[in-house]
N, C-alpha and C. Protein backbone atom coordinates (compact mmCIF):
# COMPACT_ATOMS: atom_id res chain seq x y z
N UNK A 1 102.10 59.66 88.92
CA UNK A 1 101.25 60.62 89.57
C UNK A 1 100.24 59.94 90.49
N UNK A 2 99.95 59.10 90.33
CA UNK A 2 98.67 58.17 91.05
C UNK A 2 99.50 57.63 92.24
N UNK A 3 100.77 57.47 92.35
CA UNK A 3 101.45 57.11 93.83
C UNK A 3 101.19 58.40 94.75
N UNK A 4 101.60 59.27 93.93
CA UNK A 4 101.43 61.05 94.87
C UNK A 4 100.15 60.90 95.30
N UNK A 5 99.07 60.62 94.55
CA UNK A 5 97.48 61.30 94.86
C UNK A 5 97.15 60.35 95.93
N UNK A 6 97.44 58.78 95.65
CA UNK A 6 97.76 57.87 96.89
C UNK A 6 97.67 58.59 97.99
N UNK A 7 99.06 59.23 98.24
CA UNK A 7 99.93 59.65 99.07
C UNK A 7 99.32 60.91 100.01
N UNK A 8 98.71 61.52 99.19
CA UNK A 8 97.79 62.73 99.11
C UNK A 8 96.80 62.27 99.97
N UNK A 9 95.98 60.99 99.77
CA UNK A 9 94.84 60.97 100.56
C UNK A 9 95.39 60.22 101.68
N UNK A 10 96.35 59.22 101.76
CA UNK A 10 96.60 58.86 102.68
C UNK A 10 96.92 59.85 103.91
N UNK A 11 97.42 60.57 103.55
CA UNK A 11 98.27 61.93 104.92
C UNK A 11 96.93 62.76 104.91
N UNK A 12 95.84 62.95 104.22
CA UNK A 12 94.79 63.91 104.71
C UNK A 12 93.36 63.01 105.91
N UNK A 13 93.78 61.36 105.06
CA UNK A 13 92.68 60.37 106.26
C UNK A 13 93.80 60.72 107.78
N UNK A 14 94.86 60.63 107.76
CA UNK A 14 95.95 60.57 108.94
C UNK A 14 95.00 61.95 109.94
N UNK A 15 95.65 62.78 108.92
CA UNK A 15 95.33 64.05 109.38
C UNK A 15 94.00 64.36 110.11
N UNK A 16 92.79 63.56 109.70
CA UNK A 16 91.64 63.47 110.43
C UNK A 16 91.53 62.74 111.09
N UNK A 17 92.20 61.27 111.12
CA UNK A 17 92.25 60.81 112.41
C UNK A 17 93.02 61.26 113.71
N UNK A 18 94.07 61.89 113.19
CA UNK A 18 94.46 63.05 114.65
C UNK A 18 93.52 64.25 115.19
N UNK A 19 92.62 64.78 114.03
CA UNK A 19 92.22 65.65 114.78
C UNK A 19 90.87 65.02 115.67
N UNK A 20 90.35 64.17 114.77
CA UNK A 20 89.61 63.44 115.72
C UNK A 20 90.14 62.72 117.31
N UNK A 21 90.66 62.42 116.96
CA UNK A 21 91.70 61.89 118.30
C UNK A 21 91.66 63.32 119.64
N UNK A 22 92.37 64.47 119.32
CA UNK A 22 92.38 65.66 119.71
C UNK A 22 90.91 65.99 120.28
N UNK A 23 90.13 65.79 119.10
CA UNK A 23 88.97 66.15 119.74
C UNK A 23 88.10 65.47 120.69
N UNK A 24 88.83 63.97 120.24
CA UNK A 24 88.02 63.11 121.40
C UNK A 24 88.62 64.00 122.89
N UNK A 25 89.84 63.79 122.78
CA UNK A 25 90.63 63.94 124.67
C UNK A 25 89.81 65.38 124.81
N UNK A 26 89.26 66.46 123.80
CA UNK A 26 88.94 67.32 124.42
C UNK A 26 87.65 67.29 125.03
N UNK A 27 86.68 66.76 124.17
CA UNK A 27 85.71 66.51 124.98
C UNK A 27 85.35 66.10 126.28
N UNK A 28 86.68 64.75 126.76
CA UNK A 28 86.19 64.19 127.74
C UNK A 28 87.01 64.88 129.12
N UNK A 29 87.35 66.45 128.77
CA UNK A 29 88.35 66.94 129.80
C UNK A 29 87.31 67.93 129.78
N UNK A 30 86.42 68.34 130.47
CA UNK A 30 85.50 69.51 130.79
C UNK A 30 86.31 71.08 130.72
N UNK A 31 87.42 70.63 132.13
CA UNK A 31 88.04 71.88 132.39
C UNK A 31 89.43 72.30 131.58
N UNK A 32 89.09 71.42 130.41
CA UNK A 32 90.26 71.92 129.16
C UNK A 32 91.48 70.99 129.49
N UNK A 33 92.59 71.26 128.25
CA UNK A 33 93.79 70.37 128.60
C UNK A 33 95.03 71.39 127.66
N UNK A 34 96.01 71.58 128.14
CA UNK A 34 97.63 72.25 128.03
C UNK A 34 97.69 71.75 126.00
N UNK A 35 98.27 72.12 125.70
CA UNK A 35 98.81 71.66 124.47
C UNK A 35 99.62 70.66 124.90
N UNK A 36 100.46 70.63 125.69
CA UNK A 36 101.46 69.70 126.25
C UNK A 36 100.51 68.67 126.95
N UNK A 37 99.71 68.38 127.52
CA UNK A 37 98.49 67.65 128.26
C UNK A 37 98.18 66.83 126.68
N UNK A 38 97.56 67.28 125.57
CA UNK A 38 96.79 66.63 124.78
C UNK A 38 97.96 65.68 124.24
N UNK A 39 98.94 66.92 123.94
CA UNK A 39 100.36 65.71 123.55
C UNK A 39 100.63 64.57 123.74
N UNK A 40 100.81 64.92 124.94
CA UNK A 40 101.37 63.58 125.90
C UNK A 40 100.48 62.45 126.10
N UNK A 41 98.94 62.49 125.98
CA UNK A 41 97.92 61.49 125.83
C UNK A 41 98.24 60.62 124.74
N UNK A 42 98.24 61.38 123.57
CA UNK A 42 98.18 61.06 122.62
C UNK A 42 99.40 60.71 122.09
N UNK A 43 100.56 60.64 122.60
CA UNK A 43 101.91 59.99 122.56
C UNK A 43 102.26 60.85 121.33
N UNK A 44 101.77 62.39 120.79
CA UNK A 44 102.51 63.30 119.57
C UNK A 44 103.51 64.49 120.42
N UNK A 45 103.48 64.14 121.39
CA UNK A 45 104.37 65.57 122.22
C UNK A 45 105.66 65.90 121.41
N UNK A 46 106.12 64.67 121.14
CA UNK A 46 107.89 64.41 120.85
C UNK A 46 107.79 65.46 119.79
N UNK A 47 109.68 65.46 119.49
CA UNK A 47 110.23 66.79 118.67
C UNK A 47 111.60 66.81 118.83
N UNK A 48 111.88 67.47 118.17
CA UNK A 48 113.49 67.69 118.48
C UNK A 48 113.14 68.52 119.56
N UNK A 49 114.78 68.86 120.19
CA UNK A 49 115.09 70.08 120.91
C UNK A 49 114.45 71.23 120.49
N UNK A 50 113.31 71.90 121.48
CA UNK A 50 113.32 73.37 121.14
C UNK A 50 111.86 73.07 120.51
N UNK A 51 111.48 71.84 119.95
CA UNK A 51 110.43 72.22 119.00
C UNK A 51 109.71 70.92 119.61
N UNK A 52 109.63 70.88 120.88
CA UNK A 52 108.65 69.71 121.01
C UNK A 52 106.79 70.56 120.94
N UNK A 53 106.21 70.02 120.56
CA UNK A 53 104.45 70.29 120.96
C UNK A 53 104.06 70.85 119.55
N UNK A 54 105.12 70.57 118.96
CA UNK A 54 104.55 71.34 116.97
C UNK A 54 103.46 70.59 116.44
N UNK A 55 102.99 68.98 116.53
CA UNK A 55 102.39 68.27 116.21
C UNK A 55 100.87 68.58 116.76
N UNK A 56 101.26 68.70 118.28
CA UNK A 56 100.07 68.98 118.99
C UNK A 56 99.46 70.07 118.80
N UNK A 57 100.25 71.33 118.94
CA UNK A 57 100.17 72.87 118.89
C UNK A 57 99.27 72.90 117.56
N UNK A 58 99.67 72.72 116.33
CA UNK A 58 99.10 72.34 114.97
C UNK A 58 98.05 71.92 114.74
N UNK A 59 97.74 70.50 115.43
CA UNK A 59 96.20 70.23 115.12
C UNK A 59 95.37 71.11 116.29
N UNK A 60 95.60 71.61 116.93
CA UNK A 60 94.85 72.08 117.89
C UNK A 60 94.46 73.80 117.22
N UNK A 61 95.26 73.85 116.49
CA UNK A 61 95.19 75.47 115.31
C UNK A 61 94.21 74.84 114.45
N UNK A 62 94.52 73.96 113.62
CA UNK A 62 93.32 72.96 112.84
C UNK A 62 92.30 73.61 113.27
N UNK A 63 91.69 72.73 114.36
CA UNK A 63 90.37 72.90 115.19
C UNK A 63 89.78 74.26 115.67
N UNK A 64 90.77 74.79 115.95
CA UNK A 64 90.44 76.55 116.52
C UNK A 64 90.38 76.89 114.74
N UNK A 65 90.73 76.90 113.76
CA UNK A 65 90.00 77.40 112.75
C UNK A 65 88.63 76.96 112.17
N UNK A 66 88.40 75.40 112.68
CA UNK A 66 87.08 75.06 111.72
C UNK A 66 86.38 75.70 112.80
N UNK A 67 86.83 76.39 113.77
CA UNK A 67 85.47 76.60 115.03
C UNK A 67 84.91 75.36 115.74
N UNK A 68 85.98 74.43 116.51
CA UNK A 68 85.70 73.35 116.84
C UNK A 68 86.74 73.57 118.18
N UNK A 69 87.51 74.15 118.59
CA UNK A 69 88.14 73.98 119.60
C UNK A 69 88.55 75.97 119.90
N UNK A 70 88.88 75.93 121.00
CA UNK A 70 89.66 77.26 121.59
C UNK A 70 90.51 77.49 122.62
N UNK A 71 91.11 78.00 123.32
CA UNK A 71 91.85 78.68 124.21
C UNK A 71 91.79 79.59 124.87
N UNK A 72 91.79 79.15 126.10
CA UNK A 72 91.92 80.29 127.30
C UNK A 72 92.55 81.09 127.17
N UNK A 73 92.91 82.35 127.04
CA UNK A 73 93.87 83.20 126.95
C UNK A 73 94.62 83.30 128.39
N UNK A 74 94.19 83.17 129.29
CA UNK A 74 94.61 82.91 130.76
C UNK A 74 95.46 82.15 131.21
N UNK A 75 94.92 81.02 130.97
CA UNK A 75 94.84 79.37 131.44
C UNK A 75 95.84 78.52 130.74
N UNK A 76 95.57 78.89 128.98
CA UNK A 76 96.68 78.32 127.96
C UNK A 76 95.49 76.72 127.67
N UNK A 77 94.33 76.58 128.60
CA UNK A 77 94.04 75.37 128.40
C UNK A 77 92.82 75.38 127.08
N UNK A 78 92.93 74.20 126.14
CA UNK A 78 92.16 73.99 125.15
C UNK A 78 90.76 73.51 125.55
N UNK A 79 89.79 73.23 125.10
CA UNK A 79 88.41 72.63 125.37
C UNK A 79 87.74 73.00 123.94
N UNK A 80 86.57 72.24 123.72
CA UNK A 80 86.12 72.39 122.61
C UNK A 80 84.50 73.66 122.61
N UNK A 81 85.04 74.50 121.73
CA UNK A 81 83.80 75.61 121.78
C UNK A 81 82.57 75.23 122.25
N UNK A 82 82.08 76.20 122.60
CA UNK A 82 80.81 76.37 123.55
C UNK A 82 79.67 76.88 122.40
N UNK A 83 79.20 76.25 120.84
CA UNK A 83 78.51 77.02 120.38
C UNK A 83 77.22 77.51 120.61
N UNK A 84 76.84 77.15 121.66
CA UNK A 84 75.63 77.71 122.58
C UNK A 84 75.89 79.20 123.19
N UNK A 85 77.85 78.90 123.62
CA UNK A 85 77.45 80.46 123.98
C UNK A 85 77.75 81.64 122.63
N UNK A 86 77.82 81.44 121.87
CA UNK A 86 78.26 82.12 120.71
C UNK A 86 76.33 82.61 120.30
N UNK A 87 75.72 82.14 120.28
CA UNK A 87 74.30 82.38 119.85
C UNK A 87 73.58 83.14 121.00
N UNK A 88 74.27 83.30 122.04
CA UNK A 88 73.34 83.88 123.19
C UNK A 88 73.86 85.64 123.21
C-alpha cells in the first residue's frame, strides 16, 4: 500500500506542476492563449487521433474551477481571471 500512496503523491506534485506551468504561460499572454496555444508551449498538445488537447483542455478546467483561469466564450482564448473585476 505505501508504493500506491507513493504513487498517489507523486501524480498529485505532477499535477501541480502542470497547472502551475499553465498558469505561468497564462499570465505572461495578456490577450489570452487557444487551448491548442498553451499546448503546444508546453509540449502537452500530443494525443492520439481525434483526442489531441485532452491534457491541455483538462488542466485548463482545473483552473477555471479553483477560479484561477477562464474563457472567452467568443474568442475560445484562456487568460487568468480578473478578480478585481468580479468585486466591482
Amino acid at each position: 500500500m505505501k508504493d500506491t500512496n507513493d504513487a498517489y503523491h507523486h501524480a498529485q506534485r505532477a499535477i501541480a506542476d502542470l497547472k502551475a506551468a499553465v498558469h505561468f504561460v497564462l499570465m505572461n499572454e495578456p490577450n489570452g492563449l487557444t487551448n491548442a496555444q498553451v499546448g503546444r508551449i508546453l509540449g502537452i498538445y500530443g494525443g492520439h487521433v481525434g483526442h489531441e488537447g485532452h491534457i491541455s483542455r483538462t488542466l485548463l478546467a482545473m483552473l477555471e474551477g479553483e477560479g484561477a483561469a477562464e474563457q472567452d466564450s467568443q474568442s475560445k482564448r484562456w487568460q487568468i481571471k480578473d478578480h478585481a473585476a468580479d468585486q466591482q
